[in-house]
Protein backbone atom coordinates (compact mmCIF):
# COMPACT_ATOMS: atom_id res chain seq x y z
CA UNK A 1 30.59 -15.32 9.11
CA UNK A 2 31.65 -13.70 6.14
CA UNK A 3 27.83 -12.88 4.60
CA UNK A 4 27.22 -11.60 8.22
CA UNK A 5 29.74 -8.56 8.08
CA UNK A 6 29.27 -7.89 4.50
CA UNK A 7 25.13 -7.84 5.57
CA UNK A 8 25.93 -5.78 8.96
CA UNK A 9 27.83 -3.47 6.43
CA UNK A 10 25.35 -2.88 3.86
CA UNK A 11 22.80 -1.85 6.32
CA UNK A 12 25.01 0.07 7.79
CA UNK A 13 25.61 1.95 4.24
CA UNK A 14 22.26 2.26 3.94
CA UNK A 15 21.94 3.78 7.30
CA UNK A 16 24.50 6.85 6.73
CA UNK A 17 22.84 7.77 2.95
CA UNK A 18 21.01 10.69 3.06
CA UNK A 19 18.09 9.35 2.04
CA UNK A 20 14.95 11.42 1.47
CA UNK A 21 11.14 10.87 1.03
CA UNK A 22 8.92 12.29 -2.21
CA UNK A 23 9.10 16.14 -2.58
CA UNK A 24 7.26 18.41 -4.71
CA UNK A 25 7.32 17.04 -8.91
CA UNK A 26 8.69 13.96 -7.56
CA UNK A 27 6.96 10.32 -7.89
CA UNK A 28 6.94 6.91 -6.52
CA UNK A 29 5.65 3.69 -6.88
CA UNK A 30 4.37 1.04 -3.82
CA UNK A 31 3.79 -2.81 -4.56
CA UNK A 32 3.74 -5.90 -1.93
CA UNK A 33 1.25 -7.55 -0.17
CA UNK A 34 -1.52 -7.05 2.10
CA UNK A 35 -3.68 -8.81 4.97
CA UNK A 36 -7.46 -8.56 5.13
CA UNK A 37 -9.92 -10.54 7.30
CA UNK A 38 -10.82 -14.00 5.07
CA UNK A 39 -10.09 -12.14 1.61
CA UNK A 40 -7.07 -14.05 1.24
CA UNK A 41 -3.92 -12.85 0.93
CA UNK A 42 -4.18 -8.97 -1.38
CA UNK A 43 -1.26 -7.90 -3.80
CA UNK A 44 -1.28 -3.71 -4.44
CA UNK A 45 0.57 -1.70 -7.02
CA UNK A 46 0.02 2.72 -6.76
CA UNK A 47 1.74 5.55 -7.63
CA UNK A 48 2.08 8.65 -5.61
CA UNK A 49 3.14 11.75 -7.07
CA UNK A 50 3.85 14.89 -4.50
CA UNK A 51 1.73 17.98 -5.40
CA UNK A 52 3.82 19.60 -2.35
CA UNK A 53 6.30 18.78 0.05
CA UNK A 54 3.66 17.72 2.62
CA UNK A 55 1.00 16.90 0.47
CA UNK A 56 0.74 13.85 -2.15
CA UNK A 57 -1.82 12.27 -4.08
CA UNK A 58 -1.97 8.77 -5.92
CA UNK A 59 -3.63 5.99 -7.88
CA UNK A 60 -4.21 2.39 -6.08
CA UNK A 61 -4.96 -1.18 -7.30
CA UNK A 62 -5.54 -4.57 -5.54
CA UNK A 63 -6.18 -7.85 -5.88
CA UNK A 64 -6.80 -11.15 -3.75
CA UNK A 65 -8.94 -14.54 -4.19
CA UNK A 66 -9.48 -16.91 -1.64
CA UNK A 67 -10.93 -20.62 -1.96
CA UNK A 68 -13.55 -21.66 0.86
CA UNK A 69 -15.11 -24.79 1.80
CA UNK A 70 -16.58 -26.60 -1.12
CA UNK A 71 -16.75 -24.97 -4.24
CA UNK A 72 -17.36 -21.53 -3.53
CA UNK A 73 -14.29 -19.19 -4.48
CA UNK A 74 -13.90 -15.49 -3.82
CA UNK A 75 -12.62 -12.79 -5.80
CA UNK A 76 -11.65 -9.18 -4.98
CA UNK A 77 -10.92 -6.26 -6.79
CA UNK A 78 -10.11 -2.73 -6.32
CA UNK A 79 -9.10 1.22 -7.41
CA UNK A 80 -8.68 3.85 -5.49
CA UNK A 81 -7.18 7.62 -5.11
CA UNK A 82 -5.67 8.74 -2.60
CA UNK A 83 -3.83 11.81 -0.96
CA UNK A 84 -1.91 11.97 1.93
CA UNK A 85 -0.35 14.55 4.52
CA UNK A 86 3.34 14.04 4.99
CA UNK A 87 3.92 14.90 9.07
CA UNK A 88 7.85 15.47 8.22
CA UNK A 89 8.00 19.26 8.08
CA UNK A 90 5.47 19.92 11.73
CA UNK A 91 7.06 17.45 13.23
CA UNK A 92 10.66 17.87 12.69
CA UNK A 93 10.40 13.72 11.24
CA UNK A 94 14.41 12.86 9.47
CA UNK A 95 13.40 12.89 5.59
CA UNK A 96 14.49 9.22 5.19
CA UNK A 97 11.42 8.64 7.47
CA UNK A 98 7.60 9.40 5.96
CA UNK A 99 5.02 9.29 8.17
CA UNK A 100 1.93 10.38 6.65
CA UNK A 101 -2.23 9.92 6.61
CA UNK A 102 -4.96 10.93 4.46
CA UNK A 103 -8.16 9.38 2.65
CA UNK A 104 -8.70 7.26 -0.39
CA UNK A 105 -12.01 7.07 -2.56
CA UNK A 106 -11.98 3.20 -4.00
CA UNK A 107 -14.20 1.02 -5.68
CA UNK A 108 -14.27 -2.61 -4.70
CA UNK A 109 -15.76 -4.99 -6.73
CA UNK A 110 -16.23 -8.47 -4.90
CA UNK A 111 -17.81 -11.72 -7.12
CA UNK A 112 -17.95 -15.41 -6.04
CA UNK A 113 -18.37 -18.60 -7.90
CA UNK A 114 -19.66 -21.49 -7.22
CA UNK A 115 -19.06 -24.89 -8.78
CA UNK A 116 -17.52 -22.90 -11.89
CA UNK A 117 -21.24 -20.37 -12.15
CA UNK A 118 -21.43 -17.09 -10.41
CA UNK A 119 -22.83 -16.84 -6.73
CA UNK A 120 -24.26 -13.39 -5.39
CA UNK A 121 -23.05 -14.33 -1.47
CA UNK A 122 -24.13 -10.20 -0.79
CA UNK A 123 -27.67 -10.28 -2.32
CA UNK A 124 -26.35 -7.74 -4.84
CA UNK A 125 -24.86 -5.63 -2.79
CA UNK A 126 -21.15 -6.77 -2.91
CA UNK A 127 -19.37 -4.29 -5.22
CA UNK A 128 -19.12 -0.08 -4.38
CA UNK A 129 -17.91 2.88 -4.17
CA UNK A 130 -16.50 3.83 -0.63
CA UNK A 131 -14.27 6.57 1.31
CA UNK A 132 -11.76 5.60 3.91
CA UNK A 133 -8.74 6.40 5.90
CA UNK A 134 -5.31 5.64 5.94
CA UNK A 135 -2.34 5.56 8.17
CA UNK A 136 1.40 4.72 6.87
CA UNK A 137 5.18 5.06 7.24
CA UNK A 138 7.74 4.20 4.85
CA UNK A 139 12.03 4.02 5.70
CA UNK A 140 14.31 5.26 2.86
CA UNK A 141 17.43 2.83 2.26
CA UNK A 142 18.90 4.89 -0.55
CA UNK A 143 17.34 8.08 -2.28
CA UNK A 144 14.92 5.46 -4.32
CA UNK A 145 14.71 2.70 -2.19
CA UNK A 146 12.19 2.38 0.98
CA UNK A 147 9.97 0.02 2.55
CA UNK A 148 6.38 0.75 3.39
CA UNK A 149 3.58 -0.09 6.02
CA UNK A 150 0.27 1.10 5.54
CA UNK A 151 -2.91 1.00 8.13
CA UNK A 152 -6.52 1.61 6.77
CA UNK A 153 -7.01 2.85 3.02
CA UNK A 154 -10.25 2.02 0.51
CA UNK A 155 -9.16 -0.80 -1.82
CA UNK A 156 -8.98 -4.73 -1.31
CA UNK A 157 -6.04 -4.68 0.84
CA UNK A 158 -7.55 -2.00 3.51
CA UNK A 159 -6.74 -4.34 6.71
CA UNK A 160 -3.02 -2.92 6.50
CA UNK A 161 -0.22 -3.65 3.70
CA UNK A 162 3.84 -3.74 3.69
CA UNK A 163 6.01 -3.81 0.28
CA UNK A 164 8.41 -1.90 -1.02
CA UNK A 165 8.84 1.60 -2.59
CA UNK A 166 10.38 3.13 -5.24
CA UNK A 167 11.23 6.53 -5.90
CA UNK A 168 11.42 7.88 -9.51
């Protein structure tokens, strides 16, 4: 009973800080995991950095491998940059909220192996260069702590992703 109130009052301290999402010369880095159709389960690290208090842009990474029948095993990679619109200022959005979109220009590189050799599953054409779109939100706990969920995007983990942020 005890770690219940001492739980219902930390997220209630949380609640009341005046938390507040990246601003102009600020940065912040995003990590956790993502979900893809049969590419396994992607990790992502990035780094926004707020060119203006609507406006950011950032650096992506991901990874994931998956195992399939036999002996055929899949490996993804990718990098991507991104910028994003912050909706906080048109639409009146509490700072400790970020709700944002934008686009992201990522290269993916995809291999497989099989039985320990390489395997070109794609015919060669596996591994490129690609523009997409993006959809998030993140919630603010503290000035540097949020959480983040992310729709869309160009890298590895574009099905959607959820981790945490941190805010330099």
């Amino acid at each position: 009973m005890k770690k219940k109130i001492f739980l219902l009052g930390l997220i209630s301290f949380f609640g009341v800080m005046k938390a507040q999402r990246v601003q102009k010369g600020e940065a912040q880095i995003n990590a956790g995991v993502g979900f893809s159709n049969g590419w396994g389960m992607p990790v992502y690290a990035g780094v926004d950095y707020g060119i203006h208090n609507d406006i950011t842009i950032g650096i992506e990474g991901s990874y994931s491998t998956e195992k399939y029948t036999g002996d055929i095993k899949g490996s993804w990679f990718g990098i991507g940059i991104n910028g994003n619109y912050h909706f906080n200022s048109l639409f009146k959005i509490p700072n400790k909220w970020d709700i944002y979109a934008g686009v992201t220009l990522a290269y993916n590189s995809f291999s497989y192996k099989y039985n320990g050799s390489d395997y070109d599953y794609f015919g060669g054409e596996s591994s490129g260069v690609g523009f997409a779109g993006q959809a998030g939100a993140r919630y603010y706990f503290t000035d540097h702590f949020g959480v983040n969920v992310e729709f869309g995007g160009g890298t590895v983990a574009s099905g959607g992703k959820g981790g945490i942020t941190y805010k330099f």
